[in-house]
C-alpha atoms as a PDB file:
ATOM      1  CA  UNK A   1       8.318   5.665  16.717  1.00  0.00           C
ATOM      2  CA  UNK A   2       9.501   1.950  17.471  1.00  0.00           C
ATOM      3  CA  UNK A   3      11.334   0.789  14.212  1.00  0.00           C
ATOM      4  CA  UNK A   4       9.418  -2.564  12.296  1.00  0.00           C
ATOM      5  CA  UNK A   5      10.648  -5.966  13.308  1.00  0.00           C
ATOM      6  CA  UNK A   6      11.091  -7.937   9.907  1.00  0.00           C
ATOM      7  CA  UNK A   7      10.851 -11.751   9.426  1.00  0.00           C
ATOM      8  CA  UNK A   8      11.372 -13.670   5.990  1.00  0.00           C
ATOM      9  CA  UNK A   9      10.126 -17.150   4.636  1.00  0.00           C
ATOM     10  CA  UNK A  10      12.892 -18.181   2.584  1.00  0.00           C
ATOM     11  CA  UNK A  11      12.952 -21.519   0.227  1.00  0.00           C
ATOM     12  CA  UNK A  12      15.896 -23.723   1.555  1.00  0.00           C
ATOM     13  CA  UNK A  13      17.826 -26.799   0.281  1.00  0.00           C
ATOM     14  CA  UNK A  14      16.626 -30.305   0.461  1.00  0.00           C
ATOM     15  CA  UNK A  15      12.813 -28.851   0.366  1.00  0.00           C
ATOM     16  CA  UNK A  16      13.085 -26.891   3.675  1.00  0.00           C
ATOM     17  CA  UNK A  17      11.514 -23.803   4.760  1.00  0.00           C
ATOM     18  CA  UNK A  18      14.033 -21.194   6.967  1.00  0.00           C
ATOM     19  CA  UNK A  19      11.955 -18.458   9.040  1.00  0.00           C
ATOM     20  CA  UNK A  20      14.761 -15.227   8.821  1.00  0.00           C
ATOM     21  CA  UNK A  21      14.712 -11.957  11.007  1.00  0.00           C
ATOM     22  CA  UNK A  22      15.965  -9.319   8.696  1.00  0.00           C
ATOM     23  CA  UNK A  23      19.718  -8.328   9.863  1.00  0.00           C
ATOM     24  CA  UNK A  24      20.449 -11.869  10.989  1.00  0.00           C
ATOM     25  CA  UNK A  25      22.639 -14.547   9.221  1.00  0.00           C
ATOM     26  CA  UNK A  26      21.361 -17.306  10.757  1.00  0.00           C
ATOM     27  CA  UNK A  27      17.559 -18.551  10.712  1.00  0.00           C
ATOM     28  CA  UNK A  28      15.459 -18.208  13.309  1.00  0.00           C
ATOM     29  CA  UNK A  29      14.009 -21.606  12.974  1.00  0.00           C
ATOM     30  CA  UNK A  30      13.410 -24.922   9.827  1.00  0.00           C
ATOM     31  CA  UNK A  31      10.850 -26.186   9.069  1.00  0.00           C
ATOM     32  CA  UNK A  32       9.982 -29.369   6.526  1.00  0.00           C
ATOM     33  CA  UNK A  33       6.983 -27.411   5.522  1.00  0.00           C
ATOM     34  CA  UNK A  34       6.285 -23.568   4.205  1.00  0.00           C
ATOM     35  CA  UNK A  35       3.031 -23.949   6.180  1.00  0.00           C
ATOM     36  CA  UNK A  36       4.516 -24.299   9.349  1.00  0.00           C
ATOM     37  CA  UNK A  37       7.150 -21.757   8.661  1.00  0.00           C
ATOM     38  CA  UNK A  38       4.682 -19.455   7.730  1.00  0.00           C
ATOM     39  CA  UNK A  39       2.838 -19.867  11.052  1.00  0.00           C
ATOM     40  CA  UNK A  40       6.295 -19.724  13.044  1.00  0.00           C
ATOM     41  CA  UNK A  41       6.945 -16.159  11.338  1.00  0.00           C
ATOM     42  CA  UNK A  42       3.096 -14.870  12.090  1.00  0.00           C
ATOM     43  CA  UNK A  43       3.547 -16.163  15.897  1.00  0.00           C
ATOM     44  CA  UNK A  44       6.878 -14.071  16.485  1.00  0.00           C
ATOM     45  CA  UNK A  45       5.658 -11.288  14.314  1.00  0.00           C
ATOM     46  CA  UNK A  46       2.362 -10.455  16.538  1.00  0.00           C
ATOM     47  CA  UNK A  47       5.145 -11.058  19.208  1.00  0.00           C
ATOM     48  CA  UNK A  48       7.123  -8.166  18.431  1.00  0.00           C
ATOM     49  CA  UNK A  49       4.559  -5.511  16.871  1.00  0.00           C
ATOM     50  CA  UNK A  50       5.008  -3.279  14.958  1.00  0.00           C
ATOM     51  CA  UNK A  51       6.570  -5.728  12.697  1.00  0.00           C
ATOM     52  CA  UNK A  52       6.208  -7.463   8.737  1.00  0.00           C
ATOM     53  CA  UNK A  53       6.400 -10.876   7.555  1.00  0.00           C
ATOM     54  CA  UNK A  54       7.397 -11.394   4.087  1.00  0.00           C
ATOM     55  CA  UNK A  55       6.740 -14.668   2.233  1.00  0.00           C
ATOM     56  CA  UNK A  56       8.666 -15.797  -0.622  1.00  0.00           C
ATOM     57  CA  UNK A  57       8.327 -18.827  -3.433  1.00  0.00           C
ATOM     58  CA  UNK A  58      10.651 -21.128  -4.132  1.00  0.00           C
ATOM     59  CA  UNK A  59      12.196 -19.422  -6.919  1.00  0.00           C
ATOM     60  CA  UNK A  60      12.821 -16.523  -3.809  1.00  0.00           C
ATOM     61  CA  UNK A  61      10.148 -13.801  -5.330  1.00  0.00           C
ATOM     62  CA  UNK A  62       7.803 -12.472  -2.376  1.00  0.00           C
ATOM     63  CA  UNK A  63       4.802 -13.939  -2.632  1.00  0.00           C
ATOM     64  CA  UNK A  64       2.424 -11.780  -0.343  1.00  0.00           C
ATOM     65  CA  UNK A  65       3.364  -9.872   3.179  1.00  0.00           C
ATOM     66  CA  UNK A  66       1.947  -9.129   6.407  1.00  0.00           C
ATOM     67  CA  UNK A  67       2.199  -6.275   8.928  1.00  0.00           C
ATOM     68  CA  UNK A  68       0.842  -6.104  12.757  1.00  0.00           C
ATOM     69  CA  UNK A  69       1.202  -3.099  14.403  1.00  0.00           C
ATOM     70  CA  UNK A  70       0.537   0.174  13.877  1.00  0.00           C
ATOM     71  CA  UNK A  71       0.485   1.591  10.439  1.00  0.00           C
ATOM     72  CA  UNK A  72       2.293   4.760  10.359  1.00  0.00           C
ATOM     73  CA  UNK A  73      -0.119   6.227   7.581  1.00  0.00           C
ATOM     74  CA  UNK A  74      -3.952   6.343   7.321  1.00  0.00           C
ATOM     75  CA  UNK A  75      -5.292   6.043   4.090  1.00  0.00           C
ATOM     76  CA  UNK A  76      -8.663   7.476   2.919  1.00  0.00           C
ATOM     77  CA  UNK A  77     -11.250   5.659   1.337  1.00  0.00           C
END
């Protein structure tokens, strides 16, 4: 099974929003606004399926997350 592509909205300095793979040092791309980061991360997310997006606050706690792609388990209900 294909292994899931992670990307993170992190809080940067001066106000700025930095959209992360997971593994990488270096952002993928900045943006002035979390909005637009956030957007950024769900474009190359549904890119790459399966993968997770992870969005965090400023003070760096994840805030919600998203997954496209197969789930690997079925829930019941």
């Amino acid at each position: 099974m294909a292994r899931r592509t992670a990307y993170s909205v992190t809080p940067r300095s001066q106000g700025k929003w930095a959209v992360i793979k997971d593994g990488n040092s270096r952002a993928s791309s900045t943006h002035r606004k979390k909005s637009a980061a956030v957007r950024k991360a769900k474009k190359l997310a549904k890119k790459h399926k399966p993968s997770t997006v992870k969005i965090q606050g400023r003070n760096g706690r994840i805030q919600r997350k998203h997954s496209y792609g197969n789930d690997p388990t079925r829930y019941r209900g």
